[in-house]
N, C-alpha and C. Protein backbone atom coordinates (compact mmCIF):
# COMPACT_ATOMS: atom_id res chain seq x y z
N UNK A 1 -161.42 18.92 36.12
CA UNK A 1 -162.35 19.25 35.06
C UNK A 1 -162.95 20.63 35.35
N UNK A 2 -162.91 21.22 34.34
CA UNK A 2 -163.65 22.62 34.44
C UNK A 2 -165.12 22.63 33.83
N UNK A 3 -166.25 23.57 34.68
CA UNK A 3 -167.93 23.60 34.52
C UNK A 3 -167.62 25.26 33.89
N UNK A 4 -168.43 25.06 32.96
CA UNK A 4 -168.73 26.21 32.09
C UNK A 4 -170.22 26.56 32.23
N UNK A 5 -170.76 27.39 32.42
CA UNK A 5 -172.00 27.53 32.43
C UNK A 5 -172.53 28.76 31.78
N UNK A 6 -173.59 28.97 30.71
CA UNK A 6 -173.61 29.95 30.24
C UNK A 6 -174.97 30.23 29.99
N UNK A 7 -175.24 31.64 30.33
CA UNK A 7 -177.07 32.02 30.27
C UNK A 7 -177.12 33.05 29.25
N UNK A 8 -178.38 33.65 29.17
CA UNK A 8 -178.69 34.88 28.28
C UNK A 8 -178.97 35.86 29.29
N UNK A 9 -179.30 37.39 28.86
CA UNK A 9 -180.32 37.74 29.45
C UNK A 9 -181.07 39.03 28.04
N UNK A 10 -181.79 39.48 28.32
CA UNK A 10 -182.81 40.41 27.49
C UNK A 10 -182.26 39.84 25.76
N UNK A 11 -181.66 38.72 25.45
CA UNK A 11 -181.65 38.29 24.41
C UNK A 11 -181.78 36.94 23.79
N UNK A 12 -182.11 36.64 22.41
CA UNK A 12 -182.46 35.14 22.66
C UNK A 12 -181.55 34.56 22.51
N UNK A 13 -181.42 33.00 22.67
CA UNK A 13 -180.39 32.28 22.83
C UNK A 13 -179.98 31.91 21.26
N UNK A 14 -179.00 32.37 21.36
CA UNK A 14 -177.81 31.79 20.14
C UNK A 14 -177.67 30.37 19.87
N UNK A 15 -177.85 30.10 18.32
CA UNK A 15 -177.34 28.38 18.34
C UNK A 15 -176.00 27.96 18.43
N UNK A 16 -175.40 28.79 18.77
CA UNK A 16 -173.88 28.12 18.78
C UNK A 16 -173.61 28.42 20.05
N UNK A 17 -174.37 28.18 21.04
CA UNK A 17 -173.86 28.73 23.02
C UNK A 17 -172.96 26.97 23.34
N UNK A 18 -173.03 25.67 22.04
CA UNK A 18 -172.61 24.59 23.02
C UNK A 18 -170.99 24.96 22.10
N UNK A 19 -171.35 25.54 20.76
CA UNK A 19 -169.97 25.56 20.60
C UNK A 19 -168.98 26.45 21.29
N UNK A 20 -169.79 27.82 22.19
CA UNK A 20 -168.85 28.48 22.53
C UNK A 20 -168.61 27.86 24.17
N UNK A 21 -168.97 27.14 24.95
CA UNK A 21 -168.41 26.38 25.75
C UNK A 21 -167.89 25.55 25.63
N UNK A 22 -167.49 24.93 24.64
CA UNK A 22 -166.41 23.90 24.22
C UNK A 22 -164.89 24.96 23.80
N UNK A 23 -165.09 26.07 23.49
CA UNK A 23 -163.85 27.19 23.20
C UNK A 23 -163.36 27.82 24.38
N UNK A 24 -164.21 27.90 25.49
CA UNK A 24 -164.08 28.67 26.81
C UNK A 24 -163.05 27.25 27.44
N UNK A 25 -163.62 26.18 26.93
CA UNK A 25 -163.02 25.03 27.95
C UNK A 25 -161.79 24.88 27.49
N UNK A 26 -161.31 24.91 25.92
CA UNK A 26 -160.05 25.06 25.37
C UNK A 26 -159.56 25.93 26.31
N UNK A 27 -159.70 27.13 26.09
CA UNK A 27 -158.86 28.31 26.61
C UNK A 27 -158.74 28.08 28.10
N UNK A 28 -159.68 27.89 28.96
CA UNK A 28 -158.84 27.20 30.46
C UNK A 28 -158.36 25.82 30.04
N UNK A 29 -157.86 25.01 29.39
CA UNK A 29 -156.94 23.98 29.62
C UNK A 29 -155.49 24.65 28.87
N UNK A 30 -155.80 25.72 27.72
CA UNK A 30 -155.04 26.18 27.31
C UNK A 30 -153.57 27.17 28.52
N UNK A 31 -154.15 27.31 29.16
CA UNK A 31 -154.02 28.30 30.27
C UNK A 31 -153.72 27.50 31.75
N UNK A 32 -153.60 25.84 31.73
CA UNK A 32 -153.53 25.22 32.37
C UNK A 32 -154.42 25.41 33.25
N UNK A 33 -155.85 25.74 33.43
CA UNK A 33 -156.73 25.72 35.16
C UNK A 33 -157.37 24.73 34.97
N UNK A 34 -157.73 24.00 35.75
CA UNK A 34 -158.18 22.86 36.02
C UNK A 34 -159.01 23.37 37.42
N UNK A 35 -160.34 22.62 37.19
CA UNK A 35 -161.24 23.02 38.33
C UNK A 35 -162.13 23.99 38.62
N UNK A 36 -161.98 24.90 37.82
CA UNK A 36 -162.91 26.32 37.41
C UNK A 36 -164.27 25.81 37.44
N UNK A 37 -165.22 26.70 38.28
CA UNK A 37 -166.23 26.78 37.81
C UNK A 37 -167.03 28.16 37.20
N UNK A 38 -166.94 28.43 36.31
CA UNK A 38 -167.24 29.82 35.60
C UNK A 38 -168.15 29.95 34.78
N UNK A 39 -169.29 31.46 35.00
CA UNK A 39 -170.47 31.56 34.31
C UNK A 39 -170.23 32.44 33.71
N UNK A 40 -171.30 32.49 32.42
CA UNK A 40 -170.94 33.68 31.20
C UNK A 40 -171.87 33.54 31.04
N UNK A 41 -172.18 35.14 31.45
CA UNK A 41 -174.10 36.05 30.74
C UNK A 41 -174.08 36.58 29.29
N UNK A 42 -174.46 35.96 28.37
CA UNK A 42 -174.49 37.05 27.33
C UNK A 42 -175.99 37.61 27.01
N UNK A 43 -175.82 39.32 27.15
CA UNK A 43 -177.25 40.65 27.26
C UNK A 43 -176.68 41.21 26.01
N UNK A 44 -177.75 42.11 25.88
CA UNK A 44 -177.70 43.76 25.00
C UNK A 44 -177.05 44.83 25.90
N UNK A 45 -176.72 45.76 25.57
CA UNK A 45 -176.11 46.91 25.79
C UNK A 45 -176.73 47.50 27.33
N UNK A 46 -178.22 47.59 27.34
CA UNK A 46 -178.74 47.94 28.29
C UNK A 46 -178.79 46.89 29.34
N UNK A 47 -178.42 46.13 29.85
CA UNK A 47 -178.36 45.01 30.92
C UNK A 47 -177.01 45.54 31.30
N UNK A 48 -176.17 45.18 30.56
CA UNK A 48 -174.46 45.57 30.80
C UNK A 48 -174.35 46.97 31.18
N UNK A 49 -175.12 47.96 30.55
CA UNK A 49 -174.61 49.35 31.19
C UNK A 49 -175.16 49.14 32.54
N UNK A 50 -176.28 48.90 32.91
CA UNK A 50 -176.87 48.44 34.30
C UNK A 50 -175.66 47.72 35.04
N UNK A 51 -174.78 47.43 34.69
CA UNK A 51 -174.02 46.47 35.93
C UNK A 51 -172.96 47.55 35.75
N UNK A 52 -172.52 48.11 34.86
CA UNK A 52 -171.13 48.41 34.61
C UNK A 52 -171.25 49.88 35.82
N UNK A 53 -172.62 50.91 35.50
CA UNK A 53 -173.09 51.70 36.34
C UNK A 53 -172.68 51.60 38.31
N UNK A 54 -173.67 50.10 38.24
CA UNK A 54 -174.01 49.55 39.51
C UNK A 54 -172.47 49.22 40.49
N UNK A 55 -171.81 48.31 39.48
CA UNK A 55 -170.73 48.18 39.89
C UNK A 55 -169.36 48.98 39.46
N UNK A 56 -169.32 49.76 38.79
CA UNK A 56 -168.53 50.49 38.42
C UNK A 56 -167.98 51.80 38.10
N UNK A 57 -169.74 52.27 38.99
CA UNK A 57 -169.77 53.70 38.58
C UNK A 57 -169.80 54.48 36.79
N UNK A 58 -170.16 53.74 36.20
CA UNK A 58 -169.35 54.00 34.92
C UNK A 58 -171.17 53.73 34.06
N UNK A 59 -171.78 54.62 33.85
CA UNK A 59 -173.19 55.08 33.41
C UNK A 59 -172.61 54.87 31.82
N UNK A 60 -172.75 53.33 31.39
CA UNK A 60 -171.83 53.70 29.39
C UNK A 60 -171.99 51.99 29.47
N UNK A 61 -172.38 51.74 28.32
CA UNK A 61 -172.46 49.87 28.04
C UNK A 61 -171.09 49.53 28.02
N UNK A 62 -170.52 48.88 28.00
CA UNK A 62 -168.97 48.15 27.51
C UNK A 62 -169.04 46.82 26.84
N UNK A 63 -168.44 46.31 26.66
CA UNK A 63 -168.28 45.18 25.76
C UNK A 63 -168.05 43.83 26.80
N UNK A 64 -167.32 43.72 27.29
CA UNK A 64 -167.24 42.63 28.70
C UNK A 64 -167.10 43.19 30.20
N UNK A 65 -167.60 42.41 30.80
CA UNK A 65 -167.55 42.79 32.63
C UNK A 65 -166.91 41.60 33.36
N UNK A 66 -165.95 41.33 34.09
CA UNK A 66 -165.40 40.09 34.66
C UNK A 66 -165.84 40.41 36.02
N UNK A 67 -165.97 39.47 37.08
CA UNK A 67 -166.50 39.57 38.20
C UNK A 67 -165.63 38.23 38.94
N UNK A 68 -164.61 38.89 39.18
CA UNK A 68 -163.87 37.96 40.47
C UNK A 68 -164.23 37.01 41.26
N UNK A 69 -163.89 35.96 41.52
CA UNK A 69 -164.61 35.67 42.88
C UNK A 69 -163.52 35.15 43.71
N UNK A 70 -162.27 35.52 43.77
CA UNK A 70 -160.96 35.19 44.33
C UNK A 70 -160.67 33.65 44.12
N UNK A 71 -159.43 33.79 44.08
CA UNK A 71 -159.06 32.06 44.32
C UNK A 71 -158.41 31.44 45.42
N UNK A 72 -159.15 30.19 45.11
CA UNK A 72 -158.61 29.66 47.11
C UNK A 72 -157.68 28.30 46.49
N UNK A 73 -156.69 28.21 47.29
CA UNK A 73 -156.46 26.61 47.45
C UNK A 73 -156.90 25.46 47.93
N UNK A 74 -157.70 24.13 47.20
CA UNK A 74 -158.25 23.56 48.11
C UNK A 74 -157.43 22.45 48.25
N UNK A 75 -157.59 21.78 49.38
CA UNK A 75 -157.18 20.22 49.23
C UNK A 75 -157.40 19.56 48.75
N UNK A 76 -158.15 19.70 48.47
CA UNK A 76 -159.39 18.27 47.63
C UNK A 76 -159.09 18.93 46.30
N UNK A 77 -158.91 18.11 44.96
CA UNK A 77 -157.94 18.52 43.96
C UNK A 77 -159.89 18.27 42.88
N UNK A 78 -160.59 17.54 43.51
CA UNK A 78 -161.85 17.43 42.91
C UNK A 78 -163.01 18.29 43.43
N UNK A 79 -163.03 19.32 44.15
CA UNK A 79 -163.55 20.61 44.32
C UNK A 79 -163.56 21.21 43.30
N UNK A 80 -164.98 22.19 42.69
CA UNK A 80 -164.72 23.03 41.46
C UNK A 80 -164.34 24.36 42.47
N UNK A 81 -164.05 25.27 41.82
CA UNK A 81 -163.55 26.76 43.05
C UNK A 81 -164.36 27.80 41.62
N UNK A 82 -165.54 28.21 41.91
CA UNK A 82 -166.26 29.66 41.44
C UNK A 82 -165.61 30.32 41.53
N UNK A 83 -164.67 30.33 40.00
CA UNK A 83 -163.65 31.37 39.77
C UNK A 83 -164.13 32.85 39.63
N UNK A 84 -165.64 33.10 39.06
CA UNK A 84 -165.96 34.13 38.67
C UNK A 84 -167.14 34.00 37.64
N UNK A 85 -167.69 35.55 37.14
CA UNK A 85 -168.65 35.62 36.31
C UNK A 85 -168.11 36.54 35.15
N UNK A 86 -168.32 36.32 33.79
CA UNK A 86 -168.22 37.28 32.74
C UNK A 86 -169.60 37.38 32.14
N UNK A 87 -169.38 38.92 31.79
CA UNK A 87 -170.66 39.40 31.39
C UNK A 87 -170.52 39.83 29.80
N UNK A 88 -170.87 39.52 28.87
CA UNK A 88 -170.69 40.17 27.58
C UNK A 88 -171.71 40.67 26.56
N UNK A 89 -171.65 41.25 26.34
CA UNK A 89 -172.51 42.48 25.41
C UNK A 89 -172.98 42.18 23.87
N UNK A 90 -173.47 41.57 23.57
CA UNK A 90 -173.63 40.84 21.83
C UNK A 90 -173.58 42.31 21.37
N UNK A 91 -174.38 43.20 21.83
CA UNK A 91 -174.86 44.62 20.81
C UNK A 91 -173.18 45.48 21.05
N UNK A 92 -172.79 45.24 21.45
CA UNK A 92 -171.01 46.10 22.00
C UNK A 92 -170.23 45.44 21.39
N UNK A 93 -170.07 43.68 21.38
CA UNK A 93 -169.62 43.11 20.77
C UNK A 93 -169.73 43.21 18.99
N UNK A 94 -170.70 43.31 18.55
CA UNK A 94 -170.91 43.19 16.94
C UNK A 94 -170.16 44.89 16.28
N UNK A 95 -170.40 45.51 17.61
CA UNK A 95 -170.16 46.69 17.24
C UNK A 95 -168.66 46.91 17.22
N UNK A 96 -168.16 46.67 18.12
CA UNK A 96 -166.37 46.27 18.12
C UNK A 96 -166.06 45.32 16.82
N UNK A 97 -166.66 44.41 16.68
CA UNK A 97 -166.28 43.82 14.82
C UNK A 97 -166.40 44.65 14.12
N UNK A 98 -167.36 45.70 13.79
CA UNK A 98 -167.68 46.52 12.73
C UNK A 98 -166.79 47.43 12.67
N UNK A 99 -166.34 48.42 14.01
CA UNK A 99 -165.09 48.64 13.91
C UNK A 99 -163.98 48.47 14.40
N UNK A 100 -163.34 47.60 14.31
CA UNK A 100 -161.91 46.66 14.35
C UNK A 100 -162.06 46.11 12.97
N UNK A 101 -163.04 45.99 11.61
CA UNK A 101 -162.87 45.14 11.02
C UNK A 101 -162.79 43.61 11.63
N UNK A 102 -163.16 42.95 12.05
CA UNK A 102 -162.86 41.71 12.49
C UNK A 102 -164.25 41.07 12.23
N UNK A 103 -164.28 39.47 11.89
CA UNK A 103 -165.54 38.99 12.06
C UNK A 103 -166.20 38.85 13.68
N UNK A 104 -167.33 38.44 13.54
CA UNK A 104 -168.10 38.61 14.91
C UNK A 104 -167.78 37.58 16.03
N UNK A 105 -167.78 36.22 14.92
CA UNK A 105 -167.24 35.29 15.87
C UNK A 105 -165.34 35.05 16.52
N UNK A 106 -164.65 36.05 16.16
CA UNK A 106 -163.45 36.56 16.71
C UNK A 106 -163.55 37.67 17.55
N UNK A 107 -163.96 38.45 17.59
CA UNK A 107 -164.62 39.27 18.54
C UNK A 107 -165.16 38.53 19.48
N UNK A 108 -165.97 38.04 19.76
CA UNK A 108 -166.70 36.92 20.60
C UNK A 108 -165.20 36.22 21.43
N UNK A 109 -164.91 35.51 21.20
CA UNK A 109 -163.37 34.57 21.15
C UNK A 109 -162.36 35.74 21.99
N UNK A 110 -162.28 36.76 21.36
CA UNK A 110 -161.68 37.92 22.07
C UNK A 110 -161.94 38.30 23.29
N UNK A 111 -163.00 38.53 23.54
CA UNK A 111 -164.15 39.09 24.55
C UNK A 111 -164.04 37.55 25.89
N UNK A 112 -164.01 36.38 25.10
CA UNK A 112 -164.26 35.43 26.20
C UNK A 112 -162.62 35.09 26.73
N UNK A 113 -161.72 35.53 25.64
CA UNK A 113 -160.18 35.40 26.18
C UNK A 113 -160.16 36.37 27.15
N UNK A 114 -160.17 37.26 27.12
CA UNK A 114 -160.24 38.46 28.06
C UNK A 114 -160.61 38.58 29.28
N UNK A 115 -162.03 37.70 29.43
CA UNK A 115 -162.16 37.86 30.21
C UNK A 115 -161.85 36.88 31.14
N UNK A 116 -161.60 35.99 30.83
CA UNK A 116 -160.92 34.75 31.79
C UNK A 116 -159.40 35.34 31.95
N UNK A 117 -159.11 35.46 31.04
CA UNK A 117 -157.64 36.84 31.88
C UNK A 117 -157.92 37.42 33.06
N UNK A 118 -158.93 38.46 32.75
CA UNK A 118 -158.99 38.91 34.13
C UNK A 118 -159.36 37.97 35.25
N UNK A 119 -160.44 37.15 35.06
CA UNK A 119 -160.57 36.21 36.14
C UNK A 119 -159.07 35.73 36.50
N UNK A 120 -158.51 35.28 35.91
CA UNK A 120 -156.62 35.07 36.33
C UNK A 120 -156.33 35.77 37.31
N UNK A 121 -156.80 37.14 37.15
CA UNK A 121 -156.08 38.18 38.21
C UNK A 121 -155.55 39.41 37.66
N UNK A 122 -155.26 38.90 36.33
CA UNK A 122 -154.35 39.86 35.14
C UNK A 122 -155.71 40.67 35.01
N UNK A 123 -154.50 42.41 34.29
CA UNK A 123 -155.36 43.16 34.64
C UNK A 123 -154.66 44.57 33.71
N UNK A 124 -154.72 45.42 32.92
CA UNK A 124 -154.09 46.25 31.73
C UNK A 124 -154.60 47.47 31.95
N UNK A 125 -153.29 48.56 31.71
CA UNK A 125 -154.35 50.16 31.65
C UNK A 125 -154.89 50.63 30.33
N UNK A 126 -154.36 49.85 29.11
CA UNK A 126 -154.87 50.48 27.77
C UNK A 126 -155.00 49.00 27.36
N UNK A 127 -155.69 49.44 25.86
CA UNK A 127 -155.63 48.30 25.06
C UNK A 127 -154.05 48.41 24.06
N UNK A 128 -153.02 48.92 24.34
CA UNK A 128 -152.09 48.45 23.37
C UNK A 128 -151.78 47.12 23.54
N UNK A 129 -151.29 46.87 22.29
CA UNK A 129 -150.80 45.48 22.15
C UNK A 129 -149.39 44.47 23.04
N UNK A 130 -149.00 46.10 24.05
CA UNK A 130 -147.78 45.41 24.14
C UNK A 130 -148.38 45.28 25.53
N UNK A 131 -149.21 45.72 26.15
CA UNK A 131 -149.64 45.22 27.35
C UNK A 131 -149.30 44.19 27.52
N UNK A 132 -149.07 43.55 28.49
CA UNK A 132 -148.69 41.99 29.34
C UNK A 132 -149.65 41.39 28.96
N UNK A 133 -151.08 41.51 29.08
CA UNK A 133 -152.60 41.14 29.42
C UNK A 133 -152.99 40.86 28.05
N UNK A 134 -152.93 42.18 27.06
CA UNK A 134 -153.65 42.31 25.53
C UNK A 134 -151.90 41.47 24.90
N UNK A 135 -151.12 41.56 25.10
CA UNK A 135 -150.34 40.33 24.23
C UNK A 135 -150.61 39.02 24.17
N UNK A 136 -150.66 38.47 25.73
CA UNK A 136 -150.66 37.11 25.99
C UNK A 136 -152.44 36.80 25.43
N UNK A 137 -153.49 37.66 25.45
CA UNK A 137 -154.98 37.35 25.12
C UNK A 137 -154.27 37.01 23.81
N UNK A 138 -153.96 38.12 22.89
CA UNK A 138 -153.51 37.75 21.31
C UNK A 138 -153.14 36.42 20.55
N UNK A 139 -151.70 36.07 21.99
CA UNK A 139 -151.55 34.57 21.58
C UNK A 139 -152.39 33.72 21.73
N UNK A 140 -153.01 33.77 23.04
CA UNK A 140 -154.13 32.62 22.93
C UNK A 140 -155.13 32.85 21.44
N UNK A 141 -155.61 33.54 20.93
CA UNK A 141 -156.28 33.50 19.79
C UNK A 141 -155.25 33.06 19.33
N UNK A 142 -154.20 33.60 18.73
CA UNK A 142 -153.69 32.64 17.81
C UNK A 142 -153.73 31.21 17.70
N UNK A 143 -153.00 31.06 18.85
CA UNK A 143 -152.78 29.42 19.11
C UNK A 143 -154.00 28.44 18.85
N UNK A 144 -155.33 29.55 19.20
CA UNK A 144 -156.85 28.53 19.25
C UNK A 144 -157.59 29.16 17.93
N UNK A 145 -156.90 29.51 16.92
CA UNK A 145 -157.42 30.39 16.14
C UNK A 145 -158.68 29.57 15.18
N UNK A 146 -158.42 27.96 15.03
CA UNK A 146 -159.20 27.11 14.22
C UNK A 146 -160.29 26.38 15.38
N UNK A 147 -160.21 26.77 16.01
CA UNK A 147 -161.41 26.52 17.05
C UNK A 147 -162.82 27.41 16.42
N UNK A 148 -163.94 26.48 15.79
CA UNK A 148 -164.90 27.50 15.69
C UNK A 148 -166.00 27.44 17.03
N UNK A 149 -166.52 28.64 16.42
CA UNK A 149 -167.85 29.21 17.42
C UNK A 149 -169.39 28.53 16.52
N UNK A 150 -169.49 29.57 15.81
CA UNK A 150 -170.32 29.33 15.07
C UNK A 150 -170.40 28.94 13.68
């Protein structure tokens, strides 16, 4: 079984945070992991440029931040293993819908495929589509495309 856990920060809490951990949990069974334990911050622009800076050298908000936490093999098949942390941006996010054309709550869906990708390990130098990383994210939306958020 996989633990989803999800906070705010400098924003208020969204009414749809139980639907979007019921979509995060699709997409790891989708993806076969079993056992994950994984947290997701969703901030404004200014929280996220603060980490992206801190940890990344990179002084500019972004839209998601994944934060590794390696993977181990355990014996015990009922151990959760703290796969990692994703960080996502509502104010970066709405703004990537506005231009991509896309609604907000696909964007969102995007942003949380992504970043459990990277928690995978997977990892892309552009956003084209034919990337390994930005293809296989694509299908998973597809495949979970009637899954709502909000």
């Amino acid at each position: 079984m996989n633990n989803v856990e999800i906070g705010v920060q400098n924003i208020s809490e969204p009414a749809w945070l139980a639907d979007l951990e019921s979509f995060i949990k699709k997409v790891l069974e989708y993806q076969q992991i079993e056992g994950w334990e994984v947290s997701f911050l969703l901030c404004d622009d200014d929280f996220i440029q603060g980490l992206n800076k801190k940890y990344r050298g990179r002084d500019e908000a972004t839209d998601v931040l994944s934060f590794e936490q390696g993977q181990e093999d355990f014996l015990d098949e009922n151990l959760q293993q703290h796969a990692g942390d994703i960080v996502i941006s509502l104010d970066s996010l709405n703004t990537n819908a506005i231009d991509f054309d896309v609604p907000v709550e696909e964007e969102l869906k995007r942003l949380c495929v992504h970043g459990i990708l990277h928690l995978m390990g997977m990892d892309h130098k552009t956003n084209d589509p034919e990337e390994p990383m930005i293809h296989l994210q694509e299908k998973i939306l597809a495949e979970l495309e009637g899954e709502k958020i909000s």
